[in-house]
C-alpha atoms as a PDB file:
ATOM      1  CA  UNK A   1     -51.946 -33.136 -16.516  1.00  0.00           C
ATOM      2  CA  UNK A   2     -53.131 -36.616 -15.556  1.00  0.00           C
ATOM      3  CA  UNK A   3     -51.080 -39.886 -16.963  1.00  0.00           C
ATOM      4  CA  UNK A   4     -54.448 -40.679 -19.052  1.00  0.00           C
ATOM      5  CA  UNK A   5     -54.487 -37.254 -20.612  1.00  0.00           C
ATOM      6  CA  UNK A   6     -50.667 -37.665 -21.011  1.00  0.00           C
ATOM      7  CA  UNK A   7     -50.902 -40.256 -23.128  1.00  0.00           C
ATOM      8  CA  UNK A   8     -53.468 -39.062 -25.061  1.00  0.00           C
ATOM      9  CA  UNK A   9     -51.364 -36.052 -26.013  1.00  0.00           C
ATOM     10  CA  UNK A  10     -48.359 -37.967 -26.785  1.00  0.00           C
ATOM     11  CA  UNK A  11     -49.948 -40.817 -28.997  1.00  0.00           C
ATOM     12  CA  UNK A  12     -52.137 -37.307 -31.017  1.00  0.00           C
ATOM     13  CA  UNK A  13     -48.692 -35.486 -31.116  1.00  0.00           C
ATOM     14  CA  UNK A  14     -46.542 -35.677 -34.424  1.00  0.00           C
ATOM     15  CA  UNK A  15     -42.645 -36.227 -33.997  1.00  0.00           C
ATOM     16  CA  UNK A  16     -40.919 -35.007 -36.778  1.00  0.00           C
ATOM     17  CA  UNK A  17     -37.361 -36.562 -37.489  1.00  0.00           C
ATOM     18  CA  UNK A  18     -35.283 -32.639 -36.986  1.00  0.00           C
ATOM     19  CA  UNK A  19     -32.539 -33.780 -34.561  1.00  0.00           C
ATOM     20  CA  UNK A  20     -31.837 -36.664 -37.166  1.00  0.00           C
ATOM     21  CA  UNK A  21     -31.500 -34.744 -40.286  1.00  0.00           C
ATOM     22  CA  UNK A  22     -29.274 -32.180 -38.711  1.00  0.00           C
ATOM     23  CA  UNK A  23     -26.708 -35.082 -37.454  1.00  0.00           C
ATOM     24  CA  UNK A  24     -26.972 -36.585 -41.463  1.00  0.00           C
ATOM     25  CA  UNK A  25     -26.539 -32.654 -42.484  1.00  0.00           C
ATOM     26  CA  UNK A  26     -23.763 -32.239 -39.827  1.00  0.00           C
ATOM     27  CA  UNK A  27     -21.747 -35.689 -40.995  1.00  0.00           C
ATOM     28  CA  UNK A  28     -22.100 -35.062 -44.557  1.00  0.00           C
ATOM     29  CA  UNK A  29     -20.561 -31.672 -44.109  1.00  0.00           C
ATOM     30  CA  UNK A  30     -17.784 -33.072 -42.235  1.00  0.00           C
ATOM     31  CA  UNK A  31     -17.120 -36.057 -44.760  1.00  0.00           C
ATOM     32  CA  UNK A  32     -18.027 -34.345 -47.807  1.00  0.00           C
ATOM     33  CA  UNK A  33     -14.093 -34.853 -48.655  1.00  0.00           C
ATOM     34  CA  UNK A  34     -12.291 -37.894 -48.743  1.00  0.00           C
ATOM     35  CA  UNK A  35      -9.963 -37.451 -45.247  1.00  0.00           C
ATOM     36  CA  UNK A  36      -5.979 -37.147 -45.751  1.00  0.00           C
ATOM     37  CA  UNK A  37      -4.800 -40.456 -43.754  1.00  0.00           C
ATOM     38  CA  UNK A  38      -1.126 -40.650 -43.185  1.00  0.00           C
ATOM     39  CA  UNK A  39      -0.692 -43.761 -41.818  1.00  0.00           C
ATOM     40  CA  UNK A  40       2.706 -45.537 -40.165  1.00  0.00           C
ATOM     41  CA  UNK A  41       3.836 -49.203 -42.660  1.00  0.00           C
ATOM     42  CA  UNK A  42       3.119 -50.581 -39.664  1.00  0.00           C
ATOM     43  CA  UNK A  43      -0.468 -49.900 -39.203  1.00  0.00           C
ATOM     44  CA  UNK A  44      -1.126 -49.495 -42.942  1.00  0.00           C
ATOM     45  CA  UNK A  45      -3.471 -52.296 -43.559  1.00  0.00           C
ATOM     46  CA  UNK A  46      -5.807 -50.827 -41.253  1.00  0.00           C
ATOM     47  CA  UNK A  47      -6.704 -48.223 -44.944  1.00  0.00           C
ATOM     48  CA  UNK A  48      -8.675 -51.002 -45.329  1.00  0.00           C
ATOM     49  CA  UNK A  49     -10.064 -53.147 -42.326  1.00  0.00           C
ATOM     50  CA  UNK A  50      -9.865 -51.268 -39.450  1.00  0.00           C
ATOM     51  CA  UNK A  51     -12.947 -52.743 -37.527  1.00  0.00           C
ATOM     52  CA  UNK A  52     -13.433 -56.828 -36.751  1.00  0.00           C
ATOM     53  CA  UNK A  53     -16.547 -56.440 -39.326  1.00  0.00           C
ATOM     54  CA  UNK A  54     -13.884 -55.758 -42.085  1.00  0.00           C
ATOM     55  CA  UNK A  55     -15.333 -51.937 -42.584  1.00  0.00           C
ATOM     56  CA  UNK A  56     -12.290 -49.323 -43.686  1.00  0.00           C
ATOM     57  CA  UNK A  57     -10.948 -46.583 -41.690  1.00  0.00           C
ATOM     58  CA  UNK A  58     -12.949 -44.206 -43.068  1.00  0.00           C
ATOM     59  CA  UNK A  59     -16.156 -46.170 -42.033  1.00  0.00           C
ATOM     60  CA  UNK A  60     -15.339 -46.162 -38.814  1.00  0.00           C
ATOM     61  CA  UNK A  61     -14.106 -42.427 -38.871  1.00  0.00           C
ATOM     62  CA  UNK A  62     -17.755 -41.423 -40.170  1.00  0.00           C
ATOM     63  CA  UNK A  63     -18.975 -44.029 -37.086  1.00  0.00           C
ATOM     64  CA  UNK A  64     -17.159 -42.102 -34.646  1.00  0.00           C
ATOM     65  CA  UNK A  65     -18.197 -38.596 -35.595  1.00  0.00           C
ATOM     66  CA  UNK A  66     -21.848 -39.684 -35.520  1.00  0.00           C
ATOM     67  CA  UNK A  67     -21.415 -40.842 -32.459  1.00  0.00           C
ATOM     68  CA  UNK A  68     -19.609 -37.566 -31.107  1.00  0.00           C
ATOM     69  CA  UNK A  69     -22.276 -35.266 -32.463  1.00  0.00           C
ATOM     70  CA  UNK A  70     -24.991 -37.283 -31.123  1.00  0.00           C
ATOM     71  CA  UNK A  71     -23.881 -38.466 -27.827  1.00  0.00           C
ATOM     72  CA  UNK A  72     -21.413 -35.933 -27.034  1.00  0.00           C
ATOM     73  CA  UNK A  73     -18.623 -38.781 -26.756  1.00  0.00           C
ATOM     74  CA  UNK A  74     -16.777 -41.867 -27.788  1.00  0.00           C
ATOM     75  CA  UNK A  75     -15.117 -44.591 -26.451  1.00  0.00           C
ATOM     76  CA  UNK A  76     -12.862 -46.930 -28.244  1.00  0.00           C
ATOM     77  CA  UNK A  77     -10.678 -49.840 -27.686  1.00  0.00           C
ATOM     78  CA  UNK A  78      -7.707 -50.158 -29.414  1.00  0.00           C
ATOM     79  CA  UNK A  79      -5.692 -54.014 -29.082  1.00  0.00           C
END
């Protein structure tokens, strides 16, 4: 196959959104309950802002697992 004819097939080829739905399927599953967070007094107050944006722990739980089902890993820093 030729680059011309290449890109002839893949601007005529339809791309349909699978690998997407099944992470939103996958997540959903996984966050369909409200997780049990036991958290030390100490670190309590991150219930509630745990990122710099001011999103709660269980934002950035739900950030993390996307990230892990899609990627295959995750990196944080914690300060």
């Amino acid at each position: 196959m030729t680059t011309s004819q290449y890109t002839r097939y893949v601007q005529g080829s339809s791309f349909y959104a699978v690998a997407e739905r099944t992470l939103r399927g996958m997540v959903g599953a996984v966050t369909r309950n409200a997780p049990v967070l036991e958290l030390p007094d100490r670190i309590a107050g991150m219930r509630d802002a745990a990122t710099f944006e001011g999103h709660s722990l269980d934002v950035l739980l739900e950030s993390a697992l996307r990230e892990v089902l899609s990627l295959g890993r995750f990196a944080m820093l914690l300060d």
